[in-house]
C-alpha atoms as a PDB file:
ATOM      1  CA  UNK A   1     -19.552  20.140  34.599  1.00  0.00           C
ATOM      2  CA  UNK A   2     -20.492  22.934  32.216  1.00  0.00           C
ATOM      3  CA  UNK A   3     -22.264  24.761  33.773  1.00  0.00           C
ATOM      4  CA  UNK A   4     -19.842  24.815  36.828  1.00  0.00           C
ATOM      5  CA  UNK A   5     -16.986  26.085  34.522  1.00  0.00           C
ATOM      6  CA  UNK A   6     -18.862  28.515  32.734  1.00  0.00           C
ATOM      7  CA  UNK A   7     -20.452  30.021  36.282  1.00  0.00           C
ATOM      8  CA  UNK A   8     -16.545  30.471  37.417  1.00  0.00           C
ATOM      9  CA  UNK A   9     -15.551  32.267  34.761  1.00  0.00           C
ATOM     10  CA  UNK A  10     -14.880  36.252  35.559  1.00  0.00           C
ATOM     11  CA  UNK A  11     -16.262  38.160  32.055  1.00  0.00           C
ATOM     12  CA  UNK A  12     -13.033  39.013  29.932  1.00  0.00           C
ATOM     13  CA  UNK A  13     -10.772  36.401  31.357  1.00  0.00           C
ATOM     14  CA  UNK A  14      -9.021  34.137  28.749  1.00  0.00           C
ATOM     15  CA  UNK A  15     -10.355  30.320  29.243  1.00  0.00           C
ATOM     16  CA  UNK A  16      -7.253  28.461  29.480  1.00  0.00           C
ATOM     17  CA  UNK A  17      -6.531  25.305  26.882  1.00  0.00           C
ATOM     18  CA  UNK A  18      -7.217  22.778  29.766  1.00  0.00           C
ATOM     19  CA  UNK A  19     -11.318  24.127  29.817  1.00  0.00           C
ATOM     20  CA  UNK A  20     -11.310  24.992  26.471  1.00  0.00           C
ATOM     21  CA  UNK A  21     -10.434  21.621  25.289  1.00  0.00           C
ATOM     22  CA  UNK A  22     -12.330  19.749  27.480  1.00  0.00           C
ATOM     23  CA  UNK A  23     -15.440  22.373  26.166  1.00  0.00           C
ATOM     24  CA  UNK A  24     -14.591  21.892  22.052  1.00  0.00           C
ATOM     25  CA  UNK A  25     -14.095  17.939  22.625  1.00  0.00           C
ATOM     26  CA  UNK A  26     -17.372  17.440  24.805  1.00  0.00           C
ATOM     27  CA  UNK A  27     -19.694  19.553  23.102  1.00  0.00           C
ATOM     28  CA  UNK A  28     -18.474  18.289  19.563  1.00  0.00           C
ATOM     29  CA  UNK A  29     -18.916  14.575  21.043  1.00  0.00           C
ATOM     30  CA  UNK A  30     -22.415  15.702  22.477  1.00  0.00           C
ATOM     31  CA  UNK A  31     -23.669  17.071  18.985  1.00  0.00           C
ATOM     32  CA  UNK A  32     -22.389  13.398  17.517  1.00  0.00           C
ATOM     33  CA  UNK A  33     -24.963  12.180  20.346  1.00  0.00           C
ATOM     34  CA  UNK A  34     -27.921  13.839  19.296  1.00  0.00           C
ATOM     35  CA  UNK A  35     -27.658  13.212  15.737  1.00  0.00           C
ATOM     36  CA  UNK A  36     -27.406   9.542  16.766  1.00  0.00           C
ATOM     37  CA  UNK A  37     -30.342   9.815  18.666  1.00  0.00           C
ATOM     38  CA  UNK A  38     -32.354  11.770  15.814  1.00  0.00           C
ATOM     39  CA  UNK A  39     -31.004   9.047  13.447  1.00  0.00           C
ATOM     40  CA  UNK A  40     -32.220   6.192  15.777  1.00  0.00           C
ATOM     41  CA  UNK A  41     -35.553   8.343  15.694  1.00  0.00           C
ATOM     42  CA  UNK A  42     -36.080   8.384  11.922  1.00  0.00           C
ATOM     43  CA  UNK A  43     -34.672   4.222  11.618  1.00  0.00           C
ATOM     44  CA  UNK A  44     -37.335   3.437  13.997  1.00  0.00           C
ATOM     45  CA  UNK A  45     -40.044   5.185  12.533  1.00  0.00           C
ATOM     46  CA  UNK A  46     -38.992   3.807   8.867  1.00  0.00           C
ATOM     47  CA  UNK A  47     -38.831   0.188  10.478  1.00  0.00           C
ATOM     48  CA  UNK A  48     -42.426   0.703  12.075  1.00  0.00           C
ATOM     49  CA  UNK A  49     -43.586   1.730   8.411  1.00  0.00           C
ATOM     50  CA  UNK A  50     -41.958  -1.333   6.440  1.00  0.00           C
ATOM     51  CA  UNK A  51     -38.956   0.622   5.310  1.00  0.00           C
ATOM     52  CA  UNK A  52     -36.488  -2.277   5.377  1.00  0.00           C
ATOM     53  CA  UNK A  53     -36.910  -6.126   4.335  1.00  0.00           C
ATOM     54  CA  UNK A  54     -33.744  -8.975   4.208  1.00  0.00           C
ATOM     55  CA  UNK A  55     -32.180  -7.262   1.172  1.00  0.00           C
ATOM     56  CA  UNK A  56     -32.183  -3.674   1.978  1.00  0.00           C
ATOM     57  CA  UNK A  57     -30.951  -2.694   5.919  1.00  0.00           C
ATOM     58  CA  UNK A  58     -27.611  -1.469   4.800  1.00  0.00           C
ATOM     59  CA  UNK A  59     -28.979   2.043   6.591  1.00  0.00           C
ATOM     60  CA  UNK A  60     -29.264  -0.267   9.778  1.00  0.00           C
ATOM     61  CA  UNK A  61     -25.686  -1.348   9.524  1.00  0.00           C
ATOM     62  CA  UNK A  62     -24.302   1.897   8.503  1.00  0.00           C
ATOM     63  CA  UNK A  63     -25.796   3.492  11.324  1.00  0.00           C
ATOM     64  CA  UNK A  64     -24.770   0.297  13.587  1.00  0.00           C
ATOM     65  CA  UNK A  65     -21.159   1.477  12.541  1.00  0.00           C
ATOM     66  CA  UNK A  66     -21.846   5.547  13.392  1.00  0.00           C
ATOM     67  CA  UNK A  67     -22.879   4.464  16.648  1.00  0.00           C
ATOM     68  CA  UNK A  68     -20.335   1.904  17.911  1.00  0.00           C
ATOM     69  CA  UNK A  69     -17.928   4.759  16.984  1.00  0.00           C
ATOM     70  CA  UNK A  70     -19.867   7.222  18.857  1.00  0.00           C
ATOM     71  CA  UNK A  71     -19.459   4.711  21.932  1.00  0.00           C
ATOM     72  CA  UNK A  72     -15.552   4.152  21.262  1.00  0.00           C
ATOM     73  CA  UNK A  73     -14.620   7.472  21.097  1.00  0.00           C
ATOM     74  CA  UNK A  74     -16.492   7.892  24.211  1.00  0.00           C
ATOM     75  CA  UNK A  75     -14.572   5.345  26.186  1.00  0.00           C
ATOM     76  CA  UNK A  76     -10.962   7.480  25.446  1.00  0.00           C
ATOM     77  CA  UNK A  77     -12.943  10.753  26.317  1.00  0.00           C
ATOM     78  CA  UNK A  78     -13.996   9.869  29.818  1.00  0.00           C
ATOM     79  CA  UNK A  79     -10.306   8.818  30.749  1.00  0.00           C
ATOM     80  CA  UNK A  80      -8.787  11.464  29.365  1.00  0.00           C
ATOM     81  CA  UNK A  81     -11.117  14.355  30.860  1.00  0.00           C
ATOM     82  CA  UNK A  82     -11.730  12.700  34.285  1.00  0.00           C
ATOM     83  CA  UNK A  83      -9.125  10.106  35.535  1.00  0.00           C
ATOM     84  CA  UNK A  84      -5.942  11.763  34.121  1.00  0.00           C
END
């Protein structure tokens, strides 16, 4: 969808708020992706060295949190961008 909207635009023409909001909301939600993905990175290569045990996988659960938000915000995104 990007790159669709960015080939359309004529150089010098103001991007109205509709594609610059749908821009700023989908590329902030898209950077929140890739740390999660970087995070999930690191967690598994701490958990394939030992790095948590029954007392101390509070970074598990923290990051269990960061990514069920991730998902949630997500699911008003797509509705908002593509069915309204």
């Amino acid at each position: 969808e990007w790159y669709g909207l960015i080939a359309n635009l004529v150089p010098g023409s103001p991007i109205g708020l509709p594609v610059s909001s749908y821009l700023v909301t989908t590329g902030i939600h898209g950077a929140h992706v890739l740390a999660g993905l970087l995070l999930i990175i690191y967690l598994m290569k701490r958990a394939a060295t030992g790095g948590f045990s029954a007392e101390r996988y509070g970074t598990v659960e923290n990051f269990n949190l960061y990514w069920s938000f991730v998902n949630s915000v997500w699911l008003l995104i797509f509705p908002l961008f593509y069915l309204l």
